[in-house]
C-alpha atoms as a PDB file:
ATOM      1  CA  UNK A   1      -8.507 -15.599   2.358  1.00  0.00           C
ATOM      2  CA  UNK A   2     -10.143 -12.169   1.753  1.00  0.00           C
ATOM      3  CA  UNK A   3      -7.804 -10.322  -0.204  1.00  0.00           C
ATOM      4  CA  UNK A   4      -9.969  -7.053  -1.280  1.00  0.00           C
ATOM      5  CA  UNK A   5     -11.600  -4.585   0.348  1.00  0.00           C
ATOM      6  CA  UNK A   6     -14.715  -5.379  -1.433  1.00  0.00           C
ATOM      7  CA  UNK A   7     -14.731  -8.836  -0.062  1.00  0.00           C
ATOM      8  CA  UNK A   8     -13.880  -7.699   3.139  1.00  0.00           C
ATOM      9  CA  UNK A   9     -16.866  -5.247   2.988  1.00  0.00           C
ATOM     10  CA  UNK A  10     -19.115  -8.434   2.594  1.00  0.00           C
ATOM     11  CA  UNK A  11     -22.398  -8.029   0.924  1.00  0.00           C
ATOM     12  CA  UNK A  12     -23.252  -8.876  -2.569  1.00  0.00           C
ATOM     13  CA  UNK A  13     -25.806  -6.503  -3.451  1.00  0.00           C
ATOM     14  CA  UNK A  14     -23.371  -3.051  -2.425  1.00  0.00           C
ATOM     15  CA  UNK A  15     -22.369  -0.317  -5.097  1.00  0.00           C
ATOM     16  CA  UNK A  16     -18.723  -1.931  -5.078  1.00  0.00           C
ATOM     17  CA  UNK A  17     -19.921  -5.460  -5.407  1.00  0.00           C
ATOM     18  CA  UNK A  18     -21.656  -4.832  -8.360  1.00  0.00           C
ATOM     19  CA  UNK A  19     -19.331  -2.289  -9.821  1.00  0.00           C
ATOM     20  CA  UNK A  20     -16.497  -5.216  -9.855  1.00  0.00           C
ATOM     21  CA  UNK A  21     -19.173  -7.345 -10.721  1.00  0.00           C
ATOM     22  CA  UNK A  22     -19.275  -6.153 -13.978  1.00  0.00           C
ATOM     23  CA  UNK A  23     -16.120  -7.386 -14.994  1.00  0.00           C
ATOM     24  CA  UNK A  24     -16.839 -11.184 -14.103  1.00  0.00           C
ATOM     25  CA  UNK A  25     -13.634 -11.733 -12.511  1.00  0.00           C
ATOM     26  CA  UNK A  26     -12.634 -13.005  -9.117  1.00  0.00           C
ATOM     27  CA  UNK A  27     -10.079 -11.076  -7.641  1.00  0.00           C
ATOM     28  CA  UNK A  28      -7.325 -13.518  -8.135  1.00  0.00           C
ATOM     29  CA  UNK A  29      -8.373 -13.899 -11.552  1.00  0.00           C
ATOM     30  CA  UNK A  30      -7.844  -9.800 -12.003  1.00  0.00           C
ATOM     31  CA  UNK A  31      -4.597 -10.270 -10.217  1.00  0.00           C
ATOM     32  CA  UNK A  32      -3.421 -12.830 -12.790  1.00  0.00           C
ATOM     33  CA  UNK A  33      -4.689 -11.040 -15.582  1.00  0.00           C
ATOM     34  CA  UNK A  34      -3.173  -7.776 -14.603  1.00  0.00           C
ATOM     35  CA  UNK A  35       0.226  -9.164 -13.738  1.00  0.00           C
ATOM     36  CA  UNK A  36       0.254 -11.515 -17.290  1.00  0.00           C
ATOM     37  CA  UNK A  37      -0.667  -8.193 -18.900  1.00  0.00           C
ATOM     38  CA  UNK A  38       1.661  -5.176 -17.300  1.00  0.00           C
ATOM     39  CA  UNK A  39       4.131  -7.048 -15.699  1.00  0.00           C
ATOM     40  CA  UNK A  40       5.419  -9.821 -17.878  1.00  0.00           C
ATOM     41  CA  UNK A  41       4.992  -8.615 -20.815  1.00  0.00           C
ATOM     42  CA  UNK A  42       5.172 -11.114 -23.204  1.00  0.00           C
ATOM     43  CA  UNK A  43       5.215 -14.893 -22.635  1.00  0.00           C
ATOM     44  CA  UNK A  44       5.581 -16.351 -19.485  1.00  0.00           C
ATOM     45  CA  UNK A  45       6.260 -19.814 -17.497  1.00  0.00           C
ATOM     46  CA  UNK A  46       3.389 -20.512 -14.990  1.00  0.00           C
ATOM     47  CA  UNK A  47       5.869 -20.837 -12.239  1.00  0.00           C
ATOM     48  CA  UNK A  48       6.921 -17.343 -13.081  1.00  0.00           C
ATOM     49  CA  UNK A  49       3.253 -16.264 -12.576  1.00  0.00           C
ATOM     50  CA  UNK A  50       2.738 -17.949  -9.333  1.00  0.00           C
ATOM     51  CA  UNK A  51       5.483 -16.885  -7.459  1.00  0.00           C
ATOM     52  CA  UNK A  52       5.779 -13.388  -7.347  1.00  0.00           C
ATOM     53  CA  UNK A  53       1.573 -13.468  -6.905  1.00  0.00           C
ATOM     54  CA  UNK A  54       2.585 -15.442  -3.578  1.00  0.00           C
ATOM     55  CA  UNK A  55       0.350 -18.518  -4.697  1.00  0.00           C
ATOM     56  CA  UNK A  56       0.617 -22.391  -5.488  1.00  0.00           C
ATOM     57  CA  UNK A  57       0.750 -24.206  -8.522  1.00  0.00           C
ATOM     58  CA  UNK A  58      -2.580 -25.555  -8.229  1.00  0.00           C
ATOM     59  CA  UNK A  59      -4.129 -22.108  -6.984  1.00  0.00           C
ATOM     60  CA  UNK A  60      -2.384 -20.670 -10.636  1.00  0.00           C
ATOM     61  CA  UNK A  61      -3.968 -23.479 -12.631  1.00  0.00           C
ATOM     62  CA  UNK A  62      -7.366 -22.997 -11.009  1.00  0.00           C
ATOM     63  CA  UNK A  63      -7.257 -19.336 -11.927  1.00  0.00           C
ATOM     64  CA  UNK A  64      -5.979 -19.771 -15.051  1.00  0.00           C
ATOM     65  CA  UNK A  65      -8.058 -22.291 -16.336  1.00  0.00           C
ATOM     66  CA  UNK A  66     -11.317 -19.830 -16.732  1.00  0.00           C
ATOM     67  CA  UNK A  67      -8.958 -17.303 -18.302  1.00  0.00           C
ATOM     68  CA  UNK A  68      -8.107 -19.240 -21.010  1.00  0.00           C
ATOM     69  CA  UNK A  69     -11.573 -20.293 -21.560  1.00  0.00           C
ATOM     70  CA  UNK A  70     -12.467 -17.466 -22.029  1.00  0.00           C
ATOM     71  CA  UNK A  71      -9.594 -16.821 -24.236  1.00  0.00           C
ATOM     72  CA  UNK A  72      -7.813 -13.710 -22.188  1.00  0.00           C
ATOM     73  CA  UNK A  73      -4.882 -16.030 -22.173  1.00  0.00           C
ATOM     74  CA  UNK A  74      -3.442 -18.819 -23.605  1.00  0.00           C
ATOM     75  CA  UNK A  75      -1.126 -21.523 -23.035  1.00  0.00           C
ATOM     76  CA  UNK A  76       1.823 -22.712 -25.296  1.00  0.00           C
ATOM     77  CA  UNK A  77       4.956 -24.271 -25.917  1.00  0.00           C
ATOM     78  CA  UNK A  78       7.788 -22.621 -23.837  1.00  0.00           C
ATOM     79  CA  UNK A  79      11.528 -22.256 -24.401  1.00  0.00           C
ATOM     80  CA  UNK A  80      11.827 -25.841 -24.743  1.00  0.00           C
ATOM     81  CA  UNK A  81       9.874 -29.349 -24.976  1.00  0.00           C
ATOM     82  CA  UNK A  82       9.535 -29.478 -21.414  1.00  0.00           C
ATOM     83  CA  UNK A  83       8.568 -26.289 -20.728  1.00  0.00           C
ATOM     84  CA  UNK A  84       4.953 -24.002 -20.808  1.00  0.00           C
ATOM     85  CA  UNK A  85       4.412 -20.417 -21.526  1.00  0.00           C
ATOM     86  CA  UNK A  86       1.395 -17.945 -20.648  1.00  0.00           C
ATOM     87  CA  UNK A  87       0.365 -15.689 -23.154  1.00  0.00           C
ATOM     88  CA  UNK A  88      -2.013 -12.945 -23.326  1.00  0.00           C
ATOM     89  CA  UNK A  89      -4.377 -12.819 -25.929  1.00  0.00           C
ATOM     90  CA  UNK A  90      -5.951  -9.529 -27.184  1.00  0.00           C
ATOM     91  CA  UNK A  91      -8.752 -10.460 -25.786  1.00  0.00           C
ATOM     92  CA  UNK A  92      -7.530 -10.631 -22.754  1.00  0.00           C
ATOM     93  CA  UNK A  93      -5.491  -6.810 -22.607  1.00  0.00           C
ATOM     94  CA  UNK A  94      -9.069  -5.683 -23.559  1.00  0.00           C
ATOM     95  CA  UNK A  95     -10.489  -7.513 -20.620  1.00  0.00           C
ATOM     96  CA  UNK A  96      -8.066  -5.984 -18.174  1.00  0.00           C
ATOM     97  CA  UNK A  97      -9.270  -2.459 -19.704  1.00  0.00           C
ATOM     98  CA  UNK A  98     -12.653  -3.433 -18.721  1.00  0.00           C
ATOM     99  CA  UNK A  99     -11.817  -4.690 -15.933  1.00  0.00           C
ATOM    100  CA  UNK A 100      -9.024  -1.964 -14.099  1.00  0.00           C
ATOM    101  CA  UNK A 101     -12.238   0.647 -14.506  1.00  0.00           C
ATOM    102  CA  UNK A 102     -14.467  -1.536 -12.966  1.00  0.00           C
ATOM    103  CA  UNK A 103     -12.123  -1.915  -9.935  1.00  0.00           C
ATOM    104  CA  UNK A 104     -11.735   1.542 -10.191  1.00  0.00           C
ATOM    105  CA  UNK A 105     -14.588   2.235  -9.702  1.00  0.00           C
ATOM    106  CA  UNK A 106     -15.074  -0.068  -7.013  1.00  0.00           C
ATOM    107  CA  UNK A 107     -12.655   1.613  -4.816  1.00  0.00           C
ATOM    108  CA  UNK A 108     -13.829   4.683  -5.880  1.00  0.00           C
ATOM    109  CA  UNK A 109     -16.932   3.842  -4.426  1.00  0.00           C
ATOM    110  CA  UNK A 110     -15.995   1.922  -1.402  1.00  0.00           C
ATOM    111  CA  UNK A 111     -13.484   5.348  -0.450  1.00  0.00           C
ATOM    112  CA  UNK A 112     -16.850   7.653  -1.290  1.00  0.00           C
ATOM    113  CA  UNK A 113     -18.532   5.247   1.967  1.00  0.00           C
ATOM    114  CA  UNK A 114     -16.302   4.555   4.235  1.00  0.00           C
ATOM    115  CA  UNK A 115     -14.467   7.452   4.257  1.00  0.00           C
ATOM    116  CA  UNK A 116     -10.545   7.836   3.116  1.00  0.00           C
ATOM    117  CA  UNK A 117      -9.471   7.923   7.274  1.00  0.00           C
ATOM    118  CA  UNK A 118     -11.242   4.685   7.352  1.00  0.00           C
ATOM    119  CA  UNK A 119      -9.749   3.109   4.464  1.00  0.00           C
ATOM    120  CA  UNK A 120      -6.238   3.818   5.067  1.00  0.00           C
ATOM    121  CA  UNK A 121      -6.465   2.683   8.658  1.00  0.00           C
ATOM    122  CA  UNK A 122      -8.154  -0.262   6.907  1.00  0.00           C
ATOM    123  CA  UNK A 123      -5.112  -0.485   4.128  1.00  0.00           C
ATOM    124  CA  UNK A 124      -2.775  -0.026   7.352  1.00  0.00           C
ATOM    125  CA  UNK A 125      -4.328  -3.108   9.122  1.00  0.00           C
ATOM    126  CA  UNK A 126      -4.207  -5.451   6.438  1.00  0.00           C
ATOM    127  CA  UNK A 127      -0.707  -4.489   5.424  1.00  0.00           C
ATOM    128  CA  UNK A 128       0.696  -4.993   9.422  1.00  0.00           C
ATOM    129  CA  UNK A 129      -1.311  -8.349   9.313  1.00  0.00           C
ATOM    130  CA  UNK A 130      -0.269  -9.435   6.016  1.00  0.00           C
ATOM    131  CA  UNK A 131       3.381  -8.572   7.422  1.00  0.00           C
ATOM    132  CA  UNK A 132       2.989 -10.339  10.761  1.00  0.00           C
ATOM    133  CA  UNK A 133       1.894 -13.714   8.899  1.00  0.00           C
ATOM    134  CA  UNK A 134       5.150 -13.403   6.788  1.00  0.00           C
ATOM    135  CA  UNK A 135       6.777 -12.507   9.609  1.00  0.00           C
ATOM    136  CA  UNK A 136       5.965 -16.420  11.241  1.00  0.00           C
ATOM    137  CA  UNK A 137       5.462 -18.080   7.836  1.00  0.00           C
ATOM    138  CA  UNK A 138       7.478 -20.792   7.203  1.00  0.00           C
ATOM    139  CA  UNK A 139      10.342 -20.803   4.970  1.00  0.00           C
ATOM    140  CA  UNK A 140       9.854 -22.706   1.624  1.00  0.00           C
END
């Protein structure tokens, strides 16, 4: 699923390609990464990650596994034997950094081309489409 204006716009060699480029992250992984940063705010369980990001456990531990390779994040005991818990590493709130500017400067960009009339009646679209699929998605 494109989820990004940037891979909506196609293209690989554009100015907002390589601007998010730079940061080496696919947009899910930037997703993941921002949320484990700013949202949860100190360990988390996986499930905790997935849901509110609106993806599957084994969409989560694709993502995550290049993360923690790369040491952004890290995964540890939980709140009990059973259990897991996401962590983010210093490493990985630097990342983020890096990476929030780069995206910044991707849309920056991408606005600068297409025009902002364009790109909210673009942000419209997706968010009536993204609305309709809820709309007939089935229950879990």
């Amino acid at each position: 699923m494109k989820s990004s204006a940037c891979e909506i716009g196609g293209g690989g060699s554009s100015p907002e390609i390589i601007a998010w480029n730079i940061s080496r992250l696919k947009t899910t992984q930037y997703a993941l990464l921002n949320y484990a940063v700013a949202v949860a705010l100190g360990p988390v369980r996986p499930g905790e990650l997935a849901k509110p990001m609106g993806i599957d456990a084994s969409t989560l531990t694709r993502n995550l596994r290049p993360l923690i390779g790369a040491g952004w994040l890290e995964v540890g005991p939980g709140d009990d034997e059973r259990s897991r818990a996401v962590r983010v590493t210093p490493a990985g709130v630097a990342k983020r950094i890096e990476a929030k500017r780069a995206w910044k400067r991707a849309q920056l960009s991408f606005n600068e081309r297409l025009g902002s009339e364009k790109v909210a009646r673009l942000h419209a679209l997706v968010d009536e489409c993204f609305a309709a699929l809820d709309a007939t998605a089935e229950p879990d």
